[in-house]
Protein backbone atom coordinates (compact mmCIF):
# COMPACT_ATOMS: atom_id res chain seq x y z
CA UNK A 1 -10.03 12.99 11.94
CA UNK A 2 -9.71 9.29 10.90
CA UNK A 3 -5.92 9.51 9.01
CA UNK A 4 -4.98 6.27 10.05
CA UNK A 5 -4.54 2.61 7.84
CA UNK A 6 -3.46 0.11 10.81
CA UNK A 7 -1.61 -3.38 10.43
CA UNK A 8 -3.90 -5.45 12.31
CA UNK A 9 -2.96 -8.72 13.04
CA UNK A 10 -5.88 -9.85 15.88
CA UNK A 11 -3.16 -10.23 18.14
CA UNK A 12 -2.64 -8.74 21.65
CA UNK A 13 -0.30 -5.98 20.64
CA UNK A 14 -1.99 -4.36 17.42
CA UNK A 15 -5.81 -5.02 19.39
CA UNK A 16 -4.24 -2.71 21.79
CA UNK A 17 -3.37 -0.11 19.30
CA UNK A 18 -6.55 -0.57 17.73
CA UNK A 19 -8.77 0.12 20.18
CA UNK A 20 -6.05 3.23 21.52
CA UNK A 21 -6.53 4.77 18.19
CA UNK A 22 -9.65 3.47 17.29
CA UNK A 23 -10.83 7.27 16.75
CA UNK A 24 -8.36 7.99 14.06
CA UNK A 25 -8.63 4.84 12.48
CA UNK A 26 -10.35 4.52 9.14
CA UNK A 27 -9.12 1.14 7.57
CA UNK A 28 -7.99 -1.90 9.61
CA UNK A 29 -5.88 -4.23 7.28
CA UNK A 30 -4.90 -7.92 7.95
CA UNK A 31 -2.78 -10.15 5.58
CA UNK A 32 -3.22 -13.95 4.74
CA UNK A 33 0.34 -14.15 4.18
CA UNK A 34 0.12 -18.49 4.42
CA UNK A 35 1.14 -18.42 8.34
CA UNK A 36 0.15 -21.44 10.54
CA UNK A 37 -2.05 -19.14 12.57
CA UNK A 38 -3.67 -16.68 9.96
CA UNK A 39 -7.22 -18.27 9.77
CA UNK A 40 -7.12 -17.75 14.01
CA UNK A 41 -5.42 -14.53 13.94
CA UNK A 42 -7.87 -13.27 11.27
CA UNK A 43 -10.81 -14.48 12.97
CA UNK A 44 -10.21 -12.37 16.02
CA UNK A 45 -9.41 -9.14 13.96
CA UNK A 46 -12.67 -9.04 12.15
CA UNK A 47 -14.71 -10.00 15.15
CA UNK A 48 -12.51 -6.53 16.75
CA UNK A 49 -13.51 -4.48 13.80
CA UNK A 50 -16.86 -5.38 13.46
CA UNK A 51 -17.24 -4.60 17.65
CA UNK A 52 -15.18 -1.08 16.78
CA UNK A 53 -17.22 -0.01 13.89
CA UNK A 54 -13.56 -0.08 12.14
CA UNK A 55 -13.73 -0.94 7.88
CA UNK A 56 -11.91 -4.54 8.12
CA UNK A 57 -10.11 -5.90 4.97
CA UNK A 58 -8.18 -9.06 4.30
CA UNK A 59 -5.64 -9.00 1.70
CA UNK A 60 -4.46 -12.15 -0.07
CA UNK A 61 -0.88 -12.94 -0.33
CA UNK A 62 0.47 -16.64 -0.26
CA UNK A 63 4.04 -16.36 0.83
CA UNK A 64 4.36 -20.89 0.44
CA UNK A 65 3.83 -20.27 -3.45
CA UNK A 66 6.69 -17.24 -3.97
CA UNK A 67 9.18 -19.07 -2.25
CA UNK A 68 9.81 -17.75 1.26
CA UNK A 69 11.14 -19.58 3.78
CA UNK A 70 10.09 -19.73 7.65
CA UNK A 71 8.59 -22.33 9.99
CA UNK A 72 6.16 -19.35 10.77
CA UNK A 73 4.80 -20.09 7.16
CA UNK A 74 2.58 -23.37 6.13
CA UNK A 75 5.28 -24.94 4.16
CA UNK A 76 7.93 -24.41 6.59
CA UNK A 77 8.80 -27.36 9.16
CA UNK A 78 7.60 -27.42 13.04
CA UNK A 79 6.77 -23.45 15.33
CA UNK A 80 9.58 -24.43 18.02
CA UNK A 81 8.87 -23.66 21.61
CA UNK A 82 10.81 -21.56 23.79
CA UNK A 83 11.50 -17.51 24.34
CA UNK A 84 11.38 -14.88 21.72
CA UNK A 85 15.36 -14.20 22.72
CA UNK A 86 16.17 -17.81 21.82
CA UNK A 87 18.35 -18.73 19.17
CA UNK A 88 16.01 -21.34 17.88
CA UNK A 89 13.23 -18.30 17.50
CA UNK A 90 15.06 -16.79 14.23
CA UNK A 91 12.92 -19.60 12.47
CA UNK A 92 10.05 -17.90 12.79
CA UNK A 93 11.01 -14.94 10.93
CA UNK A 94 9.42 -14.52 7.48
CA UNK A 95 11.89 -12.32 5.51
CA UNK A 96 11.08 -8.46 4.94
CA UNK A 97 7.43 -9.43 6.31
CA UNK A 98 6.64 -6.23 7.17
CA UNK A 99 8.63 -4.15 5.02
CA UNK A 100 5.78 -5.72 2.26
CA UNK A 101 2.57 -5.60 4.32
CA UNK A 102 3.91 -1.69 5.11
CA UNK A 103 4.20 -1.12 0.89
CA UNK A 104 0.94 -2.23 0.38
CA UNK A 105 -0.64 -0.23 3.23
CA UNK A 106 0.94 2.81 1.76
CA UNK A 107 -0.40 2.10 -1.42
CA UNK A 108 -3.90 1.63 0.62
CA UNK A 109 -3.56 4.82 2.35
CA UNK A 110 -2.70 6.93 -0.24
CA UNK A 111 -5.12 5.37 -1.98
CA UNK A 112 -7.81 6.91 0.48
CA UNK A 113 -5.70 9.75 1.33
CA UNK A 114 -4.61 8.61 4.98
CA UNK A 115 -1.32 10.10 6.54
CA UNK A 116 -0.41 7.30 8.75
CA UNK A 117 0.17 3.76 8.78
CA UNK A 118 0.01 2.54 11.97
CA UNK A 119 2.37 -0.74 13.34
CA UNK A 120 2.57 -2.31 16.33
CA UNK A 121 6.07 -3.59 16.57
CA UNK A 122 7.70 -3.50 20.16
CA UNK A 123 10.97 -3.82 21.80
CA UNK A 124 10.53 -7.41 22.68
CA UNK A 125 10.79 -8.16 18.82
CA UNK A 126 14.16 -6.58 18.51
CA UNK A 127 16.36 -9.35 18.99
CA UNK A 128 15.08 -11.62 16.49
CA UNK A 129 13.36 -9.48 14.12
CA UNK A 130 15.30 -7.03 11.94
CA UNK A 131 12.03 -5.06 10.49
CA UNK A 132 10.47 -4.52 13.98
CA UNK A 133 13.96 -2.45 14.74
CA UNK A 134 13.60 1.35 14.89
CA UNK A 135 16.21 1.89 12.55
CA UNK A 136 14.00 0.03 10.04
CA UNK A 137 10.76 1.78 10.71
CA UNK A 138 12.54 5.13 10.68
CA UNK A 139 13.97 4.13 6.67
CA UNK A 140 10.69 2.78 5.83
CA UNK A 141 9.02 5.36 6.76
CA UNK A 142 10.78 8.13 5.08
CA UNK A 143 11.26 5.91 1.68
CA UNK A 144 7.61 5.67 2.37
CA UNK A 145 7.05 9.68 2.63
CA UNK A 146 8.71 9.84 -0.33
CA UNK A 147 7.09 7.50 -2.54
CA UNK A 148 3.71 8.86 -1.69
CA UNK A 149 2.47 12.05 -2.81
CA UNK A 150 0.21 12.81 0.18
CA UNK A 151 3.94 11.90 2.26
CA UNK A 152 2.76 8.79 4.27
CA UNK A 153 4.30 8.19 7.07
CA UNK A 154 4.81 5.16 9.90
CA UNK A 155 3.39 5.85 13.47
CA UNK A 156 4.61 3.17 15.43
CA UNK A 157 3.92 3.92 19.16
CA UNK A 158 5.15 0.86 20.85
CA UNK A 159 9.11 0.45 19.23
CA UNK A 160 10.51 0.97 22.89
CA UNK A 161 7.77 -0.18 24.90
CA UNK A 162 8.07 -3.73 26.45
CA UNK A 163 5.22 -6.19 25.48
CA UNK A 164 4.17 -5.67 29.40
CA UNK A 165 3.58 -2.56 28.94
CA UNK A 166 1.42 -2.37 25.71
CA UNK A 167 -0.29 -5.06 28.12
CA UNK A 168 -0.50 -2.65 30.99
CA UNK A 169 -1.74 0.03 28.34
CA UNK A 170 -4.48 -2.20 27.15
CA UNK A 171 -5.85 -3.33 30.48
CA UNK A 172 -5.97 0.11 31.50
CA UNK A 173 -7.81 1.02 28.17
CA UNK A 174 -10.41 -2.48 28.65
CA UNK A 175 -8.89 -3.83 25.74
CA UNK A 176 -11.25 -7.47 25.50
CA UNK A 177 -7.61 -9.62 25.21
CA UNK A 178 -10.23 -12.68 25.80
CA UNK A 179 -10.94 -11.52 21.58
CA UNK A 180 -6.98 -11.28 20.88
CA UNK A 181 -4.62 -14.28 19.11
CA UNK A 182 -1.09 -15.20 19.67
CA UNK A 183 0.18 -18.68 19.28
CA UNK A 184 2.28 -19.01 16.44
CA UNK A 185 1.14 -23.08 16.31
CA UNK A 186 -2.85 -21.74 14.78
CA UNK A 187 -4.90 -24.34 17.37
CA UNK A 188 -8.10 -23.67 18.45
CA UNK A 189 -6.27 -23.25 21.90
CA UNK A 190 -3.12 -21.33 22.54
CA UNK A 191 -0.81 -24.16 23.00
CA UNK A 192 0.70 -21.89 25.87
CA UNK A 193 4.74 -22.81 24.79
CA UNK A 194 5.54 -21.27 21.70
CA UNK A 195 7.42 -17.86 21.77
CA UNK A 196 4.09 -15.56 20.96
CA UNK A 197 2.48 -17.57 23.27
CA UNK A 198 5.63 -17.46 26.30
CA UNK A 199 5.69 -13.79 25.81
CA UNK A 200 1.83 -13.59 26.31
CA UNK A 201 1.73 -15.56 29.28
CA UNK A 202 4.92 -12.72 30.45
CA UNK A 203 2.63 -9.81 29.30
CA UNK A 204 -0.81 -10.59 30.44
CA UNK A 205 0.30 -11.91 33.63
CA UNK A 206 -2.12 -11.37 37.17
CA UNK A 207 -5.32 -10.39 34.18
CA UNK A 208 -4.84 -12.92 31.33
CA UNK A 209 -8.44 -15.03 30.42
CA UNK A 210 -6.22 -17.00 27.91
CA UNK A 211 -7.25 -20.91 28.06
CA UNK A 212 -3.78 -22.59 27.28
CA UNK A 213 -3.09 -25.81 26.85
CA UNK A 214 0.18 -25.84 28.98
């Protein structure tokens, strides 16, 4: 039964969960949001779609124009390099980022009558991002059941799983990470020192066919 609308990024975490679930899925969703690395990220998640059979669609929402500030975001100053647990890494949060995208998937879903909207947060994104916490997805997702009338609800497999793991997961699963994107900087290469890109070196490490420039 395909009762799933997934957040699909076309990075190595979500690819993983969309080729796990790929079964259940019926809509893949991706947002142009005004990030440095949308276009890349994008790019990758259609080309994952298209090789799934999965319905792919982009939705449109400029986050430089309303006002929101993060370096993650086009208007926002310079992706700074280090480890997701840095201090200096709390620029790269976009505020409430996915408490939106997740309201507008439940509109989607209920939309097409889908139960589940699936995320791919993980515990690596604790410490720096407040709606990839499991306290947060819990809340969401019962405001969420309860502003839908077929009850929506969040299915998000990887809160406690280390981004090794979902790694281990999708190697185990032949999950083509050669077709995923991480770096936060949006270059045609990873530039292999940013914090997605430090954390997918961590992950992927002894199988990654990333090509990064450091």
């Amino acid at each position: 039964m395909k009762d799933i609308v997934i957040l699909y990024s076309g990075g190595m975490d979500s690819s993983v969960a969309l080729y796990k679930y790929a079964d259940r899925i019926r809509l893949a969703v991706s947002f142009n949001y005004g990030s440095k690395h949308n276009e890349r990220e994008i790019e990758y998640a259609a080309k994952n779609c298209l090789a799934l059979g999965i319905e792919h669609r982009v939705i449109e929402m400029d986050l430089n124009k309303m006002g929101f500030v993060s370096d993650l975001l086009q208007s926002g100053g310079e992706i700074p390099n280090g480890h997701y647990e840095d201090e200096n890494m709390k620029k790269t949060v976009v505020p409430f980022r996915n408490g939106i995208m997740l309201s507008i998937a439940a509109g989607l879903a209920e939309s097409i009558d889908c139960k589940y909207l699936l995320i791919s947060n993980h515990a690596g994104d604790h410490a720096i991002y407040p709606d990839c916490r499991e306290n947060f997805v819990q809340s969401m997702s019962q405001a969420i059941s309860f502003g839908t009338y077929n009850n929506v609800e969040i299915f998000a497999p990887f809160t406690n799983l280390s981004k090794r793991e979902i790694a281990l997961i999708g190697k185990e699963i032949n999950v083509p990470f050669e077709n995923t994107y991480s770096c936060y900087n949006g270059q045609e290469i990873h530039c292999g020192t940013c914090g997605t890109c430090t954390e997918r070196k961590e992950a992927l490490e002894g199988f990654d066919p990333t090509v990064y420039l450091v």
